[in-house]
Protein backbone atom coordinates (compact mmCIF):
# COMPACT_ATOMS: atom_id res chain seq x y z
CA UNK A 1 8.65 -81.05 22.76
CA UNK A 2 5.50 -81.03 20.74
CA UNK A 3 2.43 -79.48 21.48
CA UNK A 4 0.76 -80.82 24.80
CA UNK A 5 -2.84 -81.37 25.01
CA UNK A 6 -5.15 -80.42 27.54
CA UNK A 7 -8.62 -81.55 29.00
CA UNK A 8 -10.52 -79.51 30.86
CA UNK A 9 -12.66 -80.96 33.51
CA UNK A 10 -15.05 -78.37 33.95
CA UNK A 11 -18.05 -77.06 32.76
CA UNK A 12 -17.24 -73.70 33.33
CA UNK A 13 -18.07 -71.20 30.08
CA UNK A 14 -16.00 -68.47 32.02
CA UNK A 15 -12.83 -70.90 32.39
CA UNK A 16 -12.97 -72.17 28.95
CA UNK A 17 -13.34 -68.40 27.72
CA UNK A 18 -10.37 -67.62 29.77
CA UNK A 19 -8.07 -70.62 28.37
CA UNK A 20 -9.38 -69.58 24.83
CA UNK A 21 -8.02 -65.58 25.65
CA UNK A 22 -4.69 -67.45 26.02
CA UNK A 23 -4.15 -69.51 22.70
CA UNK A 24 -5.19 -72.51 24.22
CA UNK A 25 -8.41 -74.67 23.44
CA UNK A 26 -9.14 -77.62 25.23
CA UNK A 27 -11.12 -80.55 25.24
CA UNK A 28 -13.84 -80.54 28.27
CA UNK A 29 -14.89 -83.47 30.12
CA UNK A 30 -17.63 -82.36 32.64
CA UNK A 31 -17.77 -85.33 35.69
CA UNK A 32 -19.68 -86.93 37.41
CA UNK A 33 -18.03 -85.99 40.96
CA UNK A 34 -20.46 -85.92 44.32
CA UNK A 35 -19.24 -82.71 45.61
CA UNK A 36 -20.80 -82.74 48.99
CA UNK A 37 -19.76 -86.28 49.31
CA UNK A 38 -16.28 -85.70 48.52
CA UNK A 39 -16.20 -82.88 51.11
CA UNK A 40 -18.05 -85.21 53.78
CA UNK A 41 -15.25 -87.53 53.37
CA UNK A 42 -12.56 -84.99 53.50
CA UNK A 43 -13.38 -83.40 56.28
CA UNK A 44 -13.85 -87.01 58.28
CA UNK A 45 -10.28 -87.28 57.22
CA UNK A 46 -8.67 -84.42 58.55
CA UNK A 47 -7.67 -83.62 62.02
CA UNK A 48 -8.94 -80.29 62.16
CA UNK A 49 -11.39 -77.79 60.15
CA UNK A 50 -11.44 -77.81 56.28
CA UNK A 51 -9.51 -74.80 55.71
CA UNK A 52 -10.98 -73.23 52.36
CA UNK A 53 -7.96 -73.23 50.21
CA UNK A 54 -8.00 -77.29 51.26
CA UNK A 55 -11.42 -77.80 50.18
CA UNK A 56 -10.90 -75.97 46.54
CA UNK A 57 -8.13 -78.30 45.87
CA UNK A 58 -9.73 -81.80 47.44
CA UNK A 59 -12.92 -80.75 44.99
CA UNK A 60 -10.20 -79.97 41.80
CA UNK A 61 -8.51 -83.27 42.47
CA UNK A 62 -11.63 -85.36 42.54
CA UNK A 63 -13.14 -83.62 39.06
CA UNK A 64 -9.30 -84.10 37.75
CA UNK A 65 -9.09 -87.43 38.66
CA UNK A 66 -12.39 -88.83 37.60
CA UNK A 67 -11.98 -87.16 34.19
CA UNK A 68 -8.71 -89.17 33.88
CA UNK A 69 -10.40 -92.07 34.36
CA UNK A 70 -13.22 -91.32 32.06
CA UNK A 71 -10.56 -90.53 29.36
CA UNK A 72 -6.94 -92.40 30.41
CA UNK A 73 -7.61 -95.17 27.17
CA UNK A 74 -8.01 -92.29 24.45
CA UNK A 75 -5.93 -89.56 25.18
CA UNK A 76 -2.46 -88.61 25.69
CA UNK A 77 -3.16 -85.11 27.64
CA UNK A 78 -3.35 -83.30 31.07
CA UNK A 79 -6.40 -83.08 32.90
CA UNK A 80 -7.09 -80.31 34.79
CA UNK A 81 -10.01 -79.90 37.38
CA UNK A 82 -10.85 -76.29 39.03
CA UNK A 83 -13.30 -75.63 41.90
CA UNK A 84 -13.67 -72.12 43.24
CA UNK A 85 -15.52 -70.74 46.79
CA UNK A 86 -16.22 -67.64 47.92
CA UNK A 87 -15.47 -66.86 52.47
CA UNK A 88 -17.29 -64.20 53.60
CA UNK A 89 -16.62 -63.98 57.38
CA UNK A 90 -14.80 -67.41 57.91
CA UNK A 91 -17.66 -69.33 55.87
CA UNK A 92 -17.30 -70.40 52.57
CA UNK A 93 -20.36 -70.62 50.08
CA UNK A 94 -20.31 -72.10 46.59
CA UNK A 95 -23.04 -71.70 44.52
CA UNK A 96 -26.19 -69.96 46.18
CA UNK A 97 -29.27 -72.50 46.32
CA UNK A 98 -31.47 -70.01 44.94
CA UNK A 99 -32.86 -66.87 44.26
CA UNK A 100 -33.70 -66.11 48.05
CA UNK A 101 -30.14 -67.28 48.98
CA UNK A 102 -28.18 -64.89 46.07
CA UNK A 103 -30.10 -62.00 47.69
CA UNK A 104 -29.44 -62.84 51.01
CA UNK A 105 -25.86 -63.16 50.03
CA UNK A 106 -25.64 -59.88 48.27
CA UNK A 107 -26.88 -58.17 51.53
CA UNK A 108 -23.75 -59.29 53.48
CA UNK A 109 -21.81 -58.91 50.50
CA UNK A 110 -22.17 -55.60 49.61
CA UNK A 111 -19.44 -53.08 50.38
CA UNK A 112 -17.55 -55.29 52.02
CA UNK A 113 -14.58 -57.78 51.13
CA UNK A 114 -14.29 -61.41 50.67
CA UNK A 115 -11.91 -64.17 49.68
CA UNK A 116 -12.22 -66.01 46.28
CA UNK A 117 -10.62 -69.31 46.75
CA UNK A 118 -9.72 -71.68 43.55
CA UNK A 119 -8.56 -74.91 43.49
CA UNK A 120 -6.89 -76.09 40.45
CA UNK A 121 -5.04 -79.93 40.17
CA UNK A 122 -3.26 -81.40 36.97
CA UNK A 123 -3.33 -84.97 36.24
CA UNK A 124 -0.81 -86.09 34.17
CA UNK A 125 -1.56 -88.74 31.40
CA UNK A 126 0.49 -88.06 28.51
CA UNK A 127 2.12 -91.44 26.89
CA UNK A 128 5.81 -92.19 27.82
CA UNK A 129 6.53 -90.85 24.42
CA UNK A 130 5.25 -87.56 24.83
CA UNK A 131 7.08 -87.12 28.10
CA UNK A 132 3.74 -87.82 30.13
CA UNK A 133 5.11 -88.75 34.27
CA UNK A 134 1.91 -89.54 35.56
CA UNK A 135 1.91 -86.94 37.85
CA UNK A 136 -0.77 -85.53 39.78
CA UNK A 137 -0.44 -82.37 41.42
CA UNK A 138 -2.03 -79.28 42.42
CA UNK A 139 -2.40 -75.43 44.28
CA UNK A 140 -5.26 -73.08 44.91
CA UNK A 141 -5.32 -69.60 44.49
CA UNK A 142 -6.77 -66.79 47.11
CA UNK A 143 -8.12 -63.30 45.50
CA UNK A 144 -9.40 -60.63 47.73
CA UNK A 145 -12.75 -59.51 46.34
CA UNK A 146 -14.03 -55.78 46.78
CA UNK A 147 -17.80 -55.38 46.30
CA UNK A 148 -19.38 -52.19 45.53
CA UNK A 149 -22.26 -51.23 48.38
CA UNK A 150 -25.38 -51.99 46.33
CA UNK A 151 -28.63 -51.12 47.29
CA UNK A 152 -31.55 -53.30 47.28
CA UNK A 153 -32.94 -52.67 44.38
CA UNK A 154 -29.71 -53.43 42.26
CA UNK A 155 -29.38 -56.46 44.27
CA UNK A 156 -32.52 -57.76 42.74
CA UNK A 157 -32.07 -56.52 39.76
CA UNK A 158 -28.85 -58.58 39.20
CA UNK A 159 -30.38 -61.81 40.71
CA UNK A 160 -33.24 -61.70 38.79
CA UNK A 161 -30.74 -62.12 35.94
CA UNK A 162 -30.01 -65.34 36.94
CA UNK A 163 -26.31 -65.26 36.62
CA UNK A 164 -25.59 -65.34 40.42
CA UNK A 165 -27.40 -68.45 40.90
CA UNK A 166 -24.53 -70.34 38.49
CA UNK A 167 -21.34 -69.24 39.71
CA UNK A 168 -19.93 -69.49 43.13
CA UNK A 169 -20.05 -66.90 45.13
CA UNK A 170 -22.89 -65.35 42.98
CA UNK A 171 -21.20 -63.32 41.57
CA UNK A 172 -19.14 -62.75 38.25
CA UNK A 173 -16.45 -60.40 37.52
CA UNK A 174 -16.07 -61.06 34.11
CA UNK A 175 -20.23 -61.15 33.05
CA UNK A 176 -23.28 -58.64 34.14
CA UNK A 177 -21.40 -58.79 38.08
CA UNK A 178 -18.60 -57.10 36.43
CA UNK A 179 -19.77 -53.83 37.70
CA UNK A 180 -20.36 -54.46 41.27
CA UNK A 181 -17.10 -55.59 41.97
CA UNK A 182 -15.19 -52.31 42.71
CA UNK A 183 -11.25 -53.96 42.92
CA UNK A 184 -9.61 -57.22 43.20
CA UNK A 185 -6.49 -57.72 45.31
CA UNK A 186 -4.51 -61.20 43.49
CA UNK A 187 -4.87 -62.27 40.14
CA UNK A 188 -7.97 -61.54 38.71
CA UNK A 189 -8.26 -65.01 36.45
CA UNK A 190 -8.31 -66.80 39.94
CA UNK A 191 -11.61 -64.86 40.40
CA UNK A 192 -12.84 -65.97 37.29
CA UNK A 193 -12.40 -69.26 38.31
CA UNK A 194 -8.98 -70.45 36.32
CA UNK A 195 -5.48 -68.78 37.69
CA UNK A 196 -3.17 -68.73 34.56
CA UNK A 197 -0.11 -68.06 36.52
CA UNK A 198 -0.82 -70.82 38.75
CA UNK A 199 -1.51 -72.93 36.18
CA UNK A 200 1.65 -71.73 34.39
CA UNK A 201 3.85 -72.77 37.87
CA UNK A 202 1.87 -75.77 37.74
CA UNK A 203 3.36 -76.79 34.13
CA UNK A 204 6.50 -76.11 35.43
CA UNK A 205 6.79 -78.62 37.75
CA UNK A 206 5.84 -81.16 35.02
CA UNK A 207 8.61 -79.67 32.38
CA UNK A 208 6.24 -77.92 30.90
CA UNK A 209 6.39 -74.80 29.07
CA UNK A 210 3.42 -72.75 28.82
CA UNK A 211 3.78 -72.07 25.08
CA UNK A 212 3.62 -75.76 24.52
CA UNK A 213 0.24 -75.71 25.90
CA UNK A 214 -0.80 -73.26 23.26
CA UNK A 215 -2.18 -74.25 19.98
């Protein structure tokens, strides 16, 4: 089997960083995806609540899917798309809207636990010769999250950094957050937003091996 490209539909530095770590470099396709819109639709959908590890995945197959159609003429890959949300006390919070909200965030954060949820779906578009099935498939991935008990003043110290207003959850674990998260309980890449042995499993059900991923 040769070497099987991948397109990654995410903007993400911190997912592309993690990919890289591995030996493999993608191409990325950001989209175009309505996120709210997509979730107002899937929760019309379903019968009851929007369980978080449903909403990850509904938000990783839309960017997946409307990569694939951005790119299905002029590549013979697999798309991925990731989404990742944090639940803090049965509510689940992306990206904080601003400053205000990171800090108010941080205050019912801190030395407490919460549940990283990331969705991750692979769309497969490989050309019959390259073994492509046209698959589409996906999982999420659930990390417990520790946080250290910050005070306020190193609460606004890290916000003013602006690094919690990009990242759901505001927080990193990998950047200048690193130190405020005290333990993880899962796999740590899932917290970083990409799960690479979910994303492994994932490849598996496509025939797949991982080291044909790799560059």
């Amino acid at each position: 089997m040769p070497t099987v490209s991948l397109v990654l539909a995410s903007r993400s530095p911190a997912r592309l960083a993690t990919l890289a770590a591995a030996g493999v470099t993608p191409q990325v396709v950001v989209s175009d995806v309505d996120e709210p819109a997509v979730l107002a639709a899937a929760r019309d959908r379903a019968e009851d609540d929007l369980e978080p590890a449903d909403a990850v995945l509904v938000l990783a197959q839309a960017k997946a899917e409307a990569v694939s159609r951005q790119v299905e003429d002029d590549v013979s890959a697999l798309v991925l798309g990731c989404d990742s949300m944090l639940e803090l006390d049965g509510e689940v919070v992306g990206k904080p809207a601003d400053a205000a909200d990171a800090r108010r965030r941080w205050r019912a954060m801190r030395g407490r636990a919460a549940v990283l949820h990331t969705g991750h779906w692979l769309v497969d578009l490989r050309d019959d010769e390259d073994g492509g099935t046209g698959a589409t498939l996906g999982a999420s991935s659930a990390t417990t999250v520790h946080f250290a008990d910050l005070d306020d003043d190193e609460i606004d110290a890290y916000v003013a950094t602006g690094e919690p207003l990009e990242v759901a959850g505001a927080f990193t674990i990998d950047g200048l957050g690193g130190p405020y998260v005290e333990r993880v309980e899962g796999d740590h890449h899932g917290v970083v937003g990409l799960s690479l042995p979910l994303l492994r499993e994932l490849l598996g059900e496509l025939d797949v091996p991982w080291r044909h991923l790799r560059d």
